[in-house]
C-alpha atoms as a PDB file:
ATOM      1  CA  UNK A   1       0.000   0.000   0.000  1.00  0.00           C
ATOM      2  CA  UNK A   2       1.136   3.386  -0.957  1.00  0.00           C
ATOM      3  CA  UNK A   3       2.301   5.390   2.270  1.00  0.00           C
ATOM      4  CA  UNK A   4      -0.610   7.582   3.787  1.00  0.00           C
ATOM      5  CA  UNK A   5       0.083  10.610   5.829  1.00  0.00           C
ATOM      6  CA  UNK A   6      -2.038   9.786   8.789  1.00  0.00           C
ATOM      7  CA  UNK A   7      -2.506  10.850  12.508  1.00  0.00           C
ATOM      8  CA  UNK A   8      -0.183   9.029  15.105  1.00  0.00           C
ATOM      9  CA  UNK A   9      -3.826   9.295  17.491  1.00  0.00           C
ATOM     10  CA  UNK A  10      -5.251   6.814  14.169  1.00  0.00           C
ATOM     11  CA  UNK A  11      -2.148   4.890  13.969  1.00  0.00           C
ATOM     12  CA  UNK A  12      -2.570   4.078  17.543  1.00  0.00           C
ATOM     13  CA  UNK A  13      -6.657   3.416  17.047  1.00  0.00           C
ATOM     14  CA  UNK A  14      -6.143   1.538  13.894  1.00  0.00           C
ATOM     15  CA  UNK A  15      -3.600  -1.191  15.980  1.00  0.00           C
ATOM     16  CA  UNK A  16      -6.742  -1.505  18.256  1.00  0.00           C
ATOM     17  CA  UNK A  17      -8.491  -1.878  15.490  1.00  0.00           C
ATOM     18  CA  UNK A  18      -6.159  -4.486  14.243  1.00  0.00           C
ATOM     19  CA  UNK A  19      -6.485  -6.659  17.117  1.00  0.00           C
ATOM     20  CA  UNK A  20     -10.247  -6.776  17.629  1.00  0.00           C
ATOM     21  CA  UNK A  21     -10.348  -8.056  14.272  1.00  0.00           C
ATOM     22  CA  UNK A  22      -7.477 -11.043  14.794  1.00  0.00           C
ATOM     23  CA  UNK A  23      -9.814 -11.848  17.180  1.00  0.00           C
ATOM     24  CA  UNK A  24     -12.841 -11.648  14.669  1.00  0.00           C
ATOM     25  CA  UNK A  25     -11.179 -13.822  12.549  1.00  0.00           C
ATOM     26  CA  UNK A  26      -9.684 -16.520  14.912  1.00  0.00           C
ATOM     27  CA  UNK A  27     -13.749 -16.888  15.609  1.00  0.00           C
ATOM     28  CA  UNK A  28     -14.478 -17.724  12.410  1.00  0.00           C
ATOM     29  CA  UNK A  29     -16.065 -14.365  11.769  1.00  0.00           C
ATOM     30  CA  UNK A  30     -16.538 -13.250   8.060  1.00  0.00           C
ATOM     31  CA  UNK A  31     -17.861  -9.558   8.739  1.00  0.00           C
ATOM     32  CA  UNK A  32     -18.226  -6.865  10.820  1.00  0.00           C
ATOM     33  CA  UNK A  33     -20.534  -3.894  11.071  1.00  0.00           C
ATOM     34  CA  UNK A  34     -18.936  -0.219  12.254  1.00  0.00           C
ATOM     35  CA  UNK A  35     -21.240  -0.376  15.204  1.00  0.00           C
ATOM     36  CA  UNK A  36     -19.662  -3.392  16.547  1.00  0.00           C
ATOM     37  CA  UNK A  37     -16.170  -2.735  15.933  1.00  0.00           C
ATOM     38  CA  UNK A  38     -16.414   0.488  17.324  1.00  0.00           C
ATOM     39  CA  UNK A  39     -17.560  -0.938  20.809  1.00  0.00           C
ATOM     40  CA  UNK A  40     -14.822  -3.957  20.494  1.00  0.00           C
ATOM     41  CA  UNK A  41     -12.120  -0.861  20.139  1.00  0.00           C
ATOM     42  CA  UNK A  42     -13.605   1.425  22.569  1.00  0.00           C
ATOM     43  CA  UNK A  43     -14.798   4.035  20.275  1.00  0.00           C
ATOM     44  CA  UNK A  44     -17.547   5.630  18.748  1.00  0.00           C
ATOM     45  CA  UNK A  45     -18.717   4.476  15.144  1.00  0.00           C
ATOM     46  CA  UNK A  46     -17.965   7.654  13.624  1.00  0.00           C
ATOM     47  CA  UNK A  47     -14.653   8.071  15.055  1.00  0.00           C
ATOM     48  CA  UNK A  48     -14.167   4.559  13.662  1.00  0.00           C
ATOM     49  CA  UNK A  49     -15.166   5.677   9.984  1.00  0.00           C
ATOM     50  CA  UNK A  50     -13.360   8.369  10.288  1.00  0.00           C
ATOM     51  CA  UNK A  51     -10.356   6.287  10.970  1.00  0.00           C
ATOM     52  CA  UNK A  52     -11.428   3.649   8.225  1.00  0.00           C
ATOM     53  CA  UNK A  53     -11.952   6.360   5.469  1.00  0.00           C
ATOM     54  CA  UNK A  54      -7.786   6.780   4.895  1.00  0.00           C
ATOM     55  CA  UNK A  55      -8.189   3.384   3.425  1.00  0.00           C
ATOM     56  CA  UNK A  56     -11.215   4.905   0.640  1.00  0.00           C
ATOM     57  CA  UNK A  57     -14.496   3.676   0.789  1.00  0.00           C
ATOM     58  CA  UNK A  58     -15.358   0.251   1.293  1.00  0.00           C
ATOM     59  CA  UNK A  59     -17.423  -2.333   2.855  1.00  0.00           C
ATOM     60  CA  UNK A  60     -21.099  -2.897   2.162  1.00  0.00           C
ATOM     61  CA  UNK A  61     -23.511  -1.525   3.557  1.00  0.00           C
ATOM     62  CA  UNK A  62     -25.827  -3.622   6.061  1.00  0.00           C
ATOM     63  CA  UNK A  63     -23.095  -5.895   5.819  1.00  0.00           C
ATOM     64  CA  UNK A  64     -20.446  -4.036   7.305  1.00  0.00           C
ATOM     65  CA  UNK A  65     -16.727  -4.835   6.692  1.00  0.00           C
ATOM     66  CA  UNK A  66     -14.959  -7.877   5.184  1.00  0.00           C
ATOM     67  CA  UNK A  67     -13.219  -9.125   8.734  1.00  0.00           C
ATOM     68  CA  UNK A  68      -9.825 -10.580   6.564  1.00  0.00           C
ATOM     69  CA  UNK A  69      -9.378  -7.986   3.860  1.00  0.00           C
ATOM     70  CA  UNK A  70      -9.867  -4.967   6.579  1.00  0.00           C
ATOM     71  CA  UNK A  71      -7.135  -6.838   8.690  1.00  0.00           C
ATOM     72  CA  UNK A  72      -5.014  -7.209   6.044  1.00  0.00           C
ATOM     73  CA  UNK A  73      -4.930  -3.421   4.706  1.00  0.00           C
ATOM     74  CA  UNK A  74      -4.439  -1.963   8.376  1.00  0.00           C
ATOM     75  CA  UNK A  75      -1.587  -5.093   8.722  1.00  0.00           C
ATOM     76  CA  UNK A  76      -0.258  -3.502   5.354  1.00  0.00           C
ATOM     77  CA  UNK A  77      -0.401   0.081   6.281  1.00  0.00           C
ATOM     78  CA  UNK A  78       1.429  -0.457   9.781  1.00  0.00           C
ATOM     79  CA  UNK A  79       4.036  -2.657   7.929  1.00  0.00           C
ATOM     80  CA  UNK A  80       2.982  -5.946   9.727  1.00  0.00           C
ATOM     81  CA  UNK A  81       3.021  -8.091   6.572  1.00  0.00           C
ATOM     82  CA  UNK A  82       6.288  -9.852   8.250  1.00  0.00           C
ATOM     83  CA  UNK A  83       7.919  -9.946  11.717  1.00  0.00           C
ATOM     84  CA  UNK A  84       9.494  -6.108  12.108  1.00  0.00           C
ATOM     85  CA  UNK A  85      12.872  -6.835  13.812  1.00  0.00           C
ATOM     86  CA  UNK A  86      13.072  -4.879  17.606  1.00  0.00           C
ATOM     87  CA  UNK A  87      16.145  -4.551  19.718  1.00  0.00           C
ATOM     88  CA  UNK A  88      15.772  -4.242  23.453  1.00  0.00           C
ATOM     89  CA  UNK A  89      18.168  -2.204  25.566  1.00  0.00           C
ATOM     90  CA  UNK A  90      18.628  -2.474  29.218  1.00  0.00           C
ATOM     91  CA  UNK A  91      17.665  -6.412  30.125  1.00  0.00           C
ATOM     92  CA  UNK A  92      17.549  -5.639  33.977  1.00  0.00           C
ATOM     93  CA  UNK A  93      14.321  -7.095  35.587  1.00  0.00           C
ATOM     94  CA  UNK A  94      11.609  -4.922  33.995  1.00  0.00           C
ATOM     95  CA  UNK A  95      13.470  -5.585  30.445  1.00  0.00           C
ATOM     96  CA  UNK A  96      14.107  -9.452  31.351  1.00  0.00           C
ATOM     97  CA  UNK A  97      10.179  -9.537  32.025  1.00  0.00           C
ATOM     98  CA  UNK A  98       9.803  -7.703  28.737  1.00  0.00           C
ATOM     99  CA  UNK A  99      11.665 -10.361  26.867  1.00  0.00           C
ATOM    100  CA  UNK A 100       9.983 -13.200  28.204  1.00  0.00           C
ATOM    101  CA  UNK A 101       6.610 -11.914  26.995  1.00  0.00           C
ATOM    102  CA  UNK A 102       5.005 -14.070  24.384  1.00  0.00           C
ATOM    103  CA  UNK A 103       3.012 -11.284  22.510  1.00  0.00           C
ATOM    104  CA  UNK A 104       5.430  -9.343  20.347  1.00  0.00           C
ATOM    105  CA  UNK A 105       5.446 -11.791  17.707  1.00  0.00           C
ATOM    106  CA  UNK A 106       1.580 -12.102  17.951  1.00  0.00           C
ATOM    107  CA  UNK A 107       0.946  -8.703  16.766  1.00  0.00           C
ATOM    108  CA  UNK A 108       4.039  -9.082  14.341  1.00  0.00           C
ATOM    109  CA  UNK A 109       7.418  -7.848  16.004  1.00  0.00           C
ATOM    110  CA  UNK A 110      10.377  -9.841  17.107  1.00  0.00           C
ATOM    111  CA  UNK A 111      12.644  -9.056  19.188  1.00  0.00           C
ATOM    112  CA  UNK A 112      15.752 -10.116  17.906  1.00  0.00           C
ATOM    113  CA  UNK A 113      18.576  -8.774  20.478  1.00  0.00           C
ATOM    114  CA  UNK A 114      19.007  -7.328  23.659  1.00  0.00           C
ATOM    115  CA  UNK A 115      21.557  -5.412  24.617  1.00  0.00           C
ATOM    116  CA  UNK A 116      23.020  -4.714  28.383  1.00  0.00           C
ATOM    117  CA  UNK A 117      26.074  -3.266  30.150  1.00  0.00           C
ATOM    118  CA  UNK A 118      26.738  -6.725  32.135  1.00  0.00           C
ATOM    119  CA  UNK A 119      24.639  -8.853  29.209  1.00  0.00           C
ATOM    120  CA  UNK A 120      26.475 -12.037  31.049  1.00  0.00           C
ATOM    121  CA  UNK A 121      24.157 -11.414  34.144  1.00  0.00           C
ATOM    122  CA  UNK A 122      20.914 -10.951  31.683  1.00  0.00           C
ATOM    123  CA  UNK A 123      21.801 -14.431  30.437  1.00  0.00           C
ATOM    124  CA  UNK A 124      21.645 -15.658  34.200  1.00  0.00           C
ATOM    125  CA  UNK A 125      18.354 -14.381  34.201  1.00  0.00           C
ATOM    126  CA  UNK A 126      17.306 -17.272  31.481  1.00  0.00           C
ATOM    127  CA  UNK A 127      17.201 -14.914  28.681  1.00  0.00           C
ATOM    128  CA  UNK A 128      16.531 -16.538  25.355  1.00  0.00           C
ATOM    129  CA  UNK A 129      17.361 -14.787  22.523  1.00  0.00           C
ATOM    130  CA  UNK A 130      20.572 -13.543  22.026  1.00  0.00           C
ATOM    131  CA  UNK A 131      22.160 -10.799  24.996  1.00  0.00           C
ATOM    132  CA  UNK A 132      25.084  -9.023  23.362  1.00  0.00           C
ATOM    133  CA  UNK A 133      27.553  -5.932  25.619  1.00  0.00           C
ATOM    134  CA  UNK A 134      25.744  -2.193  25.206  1.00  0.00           C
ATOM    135  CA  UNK A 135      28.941  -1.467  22.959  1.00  0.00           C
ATOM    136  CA  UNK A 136      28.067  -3.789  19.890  1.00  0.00           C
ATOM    137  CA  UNK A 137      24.434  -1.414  19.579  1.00  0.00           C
ATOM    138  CA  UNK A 138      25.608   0.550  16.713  1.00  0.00           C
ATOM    139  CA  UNK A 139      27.027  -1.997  14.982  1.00  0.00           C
ATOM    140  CA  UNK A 140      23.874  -4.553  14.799  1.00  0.00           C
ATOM    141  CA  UNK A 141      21.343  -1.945  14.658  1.00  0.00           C
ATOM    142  CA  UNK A 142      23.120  -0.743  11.340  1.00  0.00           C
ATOM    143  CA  UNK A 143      23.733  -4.245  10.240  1.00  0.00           C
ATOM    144  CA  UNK A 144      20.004  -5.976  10.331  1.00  0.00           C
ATOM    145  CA  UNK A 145      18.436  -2.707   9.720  1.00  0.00           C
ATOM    146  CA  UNK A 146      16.808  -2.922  12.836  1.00  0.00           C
ATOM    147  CA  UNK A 147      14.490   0.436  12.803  1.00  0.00           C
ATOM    148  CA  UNK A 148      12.479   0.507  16.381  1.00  0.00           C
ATOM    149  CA  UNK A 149      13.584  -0.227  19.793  1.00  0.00           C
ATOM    150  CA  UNK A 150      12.665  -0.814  23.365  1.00  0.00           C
ATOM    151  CA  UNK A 151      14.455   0.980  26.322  1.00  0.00           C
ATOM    152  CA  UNK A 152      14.382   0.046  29.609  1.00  0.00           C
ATOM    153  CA  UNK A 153      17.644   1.516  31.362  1.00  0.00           C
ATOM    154  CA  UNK A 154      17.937   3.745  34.266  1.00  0.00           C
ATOM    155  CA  UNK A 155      16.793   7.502  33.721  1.00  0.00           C
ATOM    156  CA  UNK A 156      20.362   8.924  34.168  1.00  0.00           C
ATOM    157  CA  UNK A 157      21.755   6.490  30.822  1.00  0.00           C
ATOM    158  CA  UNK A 158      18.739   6.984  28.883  1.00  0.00           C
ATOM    159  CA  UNK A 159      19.013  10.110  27.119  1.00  0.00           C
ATOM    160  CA  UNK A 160      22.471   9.565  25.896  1.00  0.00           C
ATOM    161  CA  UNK A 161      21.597   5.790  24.835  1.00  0.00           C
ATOM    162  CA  UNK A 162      18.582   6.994  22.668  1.00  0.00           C
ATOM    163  CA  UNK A 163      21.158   9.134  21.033  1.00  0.00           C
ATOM    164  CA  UNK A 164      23.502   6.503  20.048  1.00  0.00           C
ATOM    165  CA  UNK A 165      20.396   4.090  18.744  1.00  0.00           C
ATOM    166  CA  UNK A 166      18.885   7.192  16.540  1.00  0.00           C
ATOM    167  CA  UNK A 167      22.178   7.586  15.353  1.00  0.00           C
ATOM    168  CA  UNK A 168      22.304   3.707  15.059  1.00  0.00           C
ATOM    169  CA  UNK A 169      19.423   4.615  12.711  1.00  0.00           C
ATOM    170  CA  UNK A 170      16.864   3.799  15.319  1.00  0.00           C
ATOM    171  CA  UNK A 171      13.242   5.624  13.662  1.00  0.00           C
ATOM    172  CA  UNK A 172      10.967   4.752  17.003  1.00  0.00           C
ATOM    173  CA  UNK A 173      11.726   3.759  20.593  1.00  0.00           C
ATOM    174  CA  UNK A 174       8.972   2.044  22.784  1.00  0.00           C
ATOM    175  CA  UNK A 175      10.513   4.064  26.529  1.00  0.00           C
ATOM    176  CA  UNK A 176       9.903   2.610  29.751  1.00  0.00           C
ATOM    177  CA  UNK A 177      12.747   4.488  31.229  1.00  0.00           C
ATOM    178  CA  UNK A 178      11.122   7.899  33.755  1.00  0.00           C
ATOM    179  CA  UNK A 179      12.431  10.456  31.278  1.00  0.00           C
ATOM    180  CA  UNK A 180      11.485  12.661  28.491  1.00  0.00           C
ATOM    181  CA  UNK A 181      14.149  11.581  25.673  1.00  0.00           C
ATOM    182  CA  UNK A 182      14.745  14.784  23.118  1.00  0.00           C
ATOM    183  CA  UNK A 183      15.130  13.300  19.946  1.00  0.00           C
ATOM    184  CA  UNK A 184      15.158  14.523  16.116  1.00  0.00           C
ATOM    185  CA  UNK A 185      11.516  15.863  14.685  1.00  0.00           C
ATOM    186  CA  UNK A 186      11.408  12.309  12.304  1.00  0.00           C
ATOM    187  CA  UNK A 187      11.815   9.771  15.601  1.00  0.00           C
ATOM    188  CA  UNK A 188       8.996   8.660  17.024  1.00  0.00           C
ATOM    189  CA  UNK A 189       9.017   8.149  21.068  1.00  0.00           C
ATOM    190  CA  UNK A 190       6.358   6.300  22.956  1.00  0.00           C
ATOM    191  CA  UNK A 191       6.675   6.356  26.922  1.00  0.00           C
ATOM    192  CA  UNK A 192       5.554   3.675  28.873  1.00  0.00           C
ATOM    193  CA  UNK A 193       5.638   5.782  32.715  1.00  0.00           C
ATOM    194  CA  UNK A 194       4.536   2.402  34.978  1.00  0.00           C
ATOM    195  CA  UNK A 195       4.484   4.428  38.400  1.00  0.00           C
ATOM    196  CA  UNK A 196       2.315   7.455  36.273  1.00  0.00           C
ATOM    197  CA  UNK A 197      -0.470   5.133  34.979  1.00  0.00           C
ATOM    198  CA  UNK A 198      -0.856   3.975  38.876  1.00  0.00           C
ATOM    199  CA  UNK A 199      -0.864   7.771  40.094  1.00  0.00           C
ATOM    200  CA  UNK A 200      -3.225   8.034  37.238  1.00  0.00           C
ATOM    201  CA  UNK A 201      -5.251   4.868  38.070  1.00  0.00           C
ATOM    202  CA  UNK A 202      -5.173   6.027  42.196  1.00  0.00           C
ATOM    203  CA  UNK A 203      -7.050   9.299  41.246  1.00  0.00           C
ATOM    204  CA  UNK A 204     -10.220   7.386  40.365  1.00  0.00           C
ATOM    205  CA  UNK A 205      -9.332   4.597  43.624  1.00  0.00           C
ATOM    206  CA  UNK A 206     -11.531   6.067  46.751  1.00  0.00           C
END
């Protein structure tokens, strides 16, 4: 597909959207009107269409949309078509944990390395894909054409290790470290704040 300029608020909806209808299809389910979708994804309908339309009009009307070929255009669009290569950086605990989750490759990433400054005591940890020293980042990023990445390290390493993976050639980092990263206009950052979503969360607790 042809790259669309789109919203990173509908990039984020349309992977919802994504999901909800894996889980359409792994039921066996052929179609699916607006209405529904839109309450699977936690929308409203016409924020849904609204969302939909970048793709140009389709679907039938009283039938609602073709579950497989709707998957398979967002898939296209967010470059899911085959595993995107991830490297993860900083395989403490919270990145170990990271690395033993099962999901990445479900919704069509793999992480392929991890990188630590004592990667002998991440492989202690029962790590099982490959744990290389933080000083070899450059040089795999550049060589596999790795393009997003996962940081977990301590706030006062992670500003200058996003540097080194943008200019690895690093185009989006997935940050669970507790600090605003400043990076170039063209790389995407995504923080993960664990201790904000409770504060968050703890508002709404009485």
């Amino acid at each position: 597909m042809e790259k669309i300029d789109i919203p990173k608020k509908a990039i984020y909806r349309l992977s919802i959207y994504h999901r909800c209808l894996q889980r359409l299809h792994d039921n066996a389910q052929e179609t699916v009107s607006s209405t529904a979708l839109a309450k699977a994804a936690g929308v409203k309908p016409a924020q849904l269409r609204k969302d939909l339309a970048y793709f140009g009009q389709f679907g039938t009307r009283g039938l609602g949309y073709p579950v497989e070929t709707l998957a398979s255009m967002i898939r296209d669009l967010l470059g899911r078509e085959r595993l995107q290569p991830v490297v993860l950086v900083g395989a403490g605990n919270l990145g170990s944990a990271l690395l033993r989750y099962q999901g990445f490759q479900k919704e069509g990433f793999e992480v392929v390395c991890a990188f630590d400054a004592d990667p002998e005591g991440a492989i202690r940890r029962g790590i099982g894909i490959p744990v290389r020293g933080d000083h070899e980042i450059e040089t795999f990023v550049q060589a596999e054409g790795v393009k997003l990445a996962i940081l977990c390290v301590p706030a006062g390493f992670a500003q200058a290790v996003a540097n080194r993976l943008v200019v690895a050639g690093i185009q989006g980092i997935l940050n669970f470290s507790p600090v605003v990263l400043e990076v170039p206009e063209d790389v995407v950052v995504n923080n993960v704040d664990l201790a904000l979503e409770l504060e968050h969360l703890s508002f709404f607790v009485r």
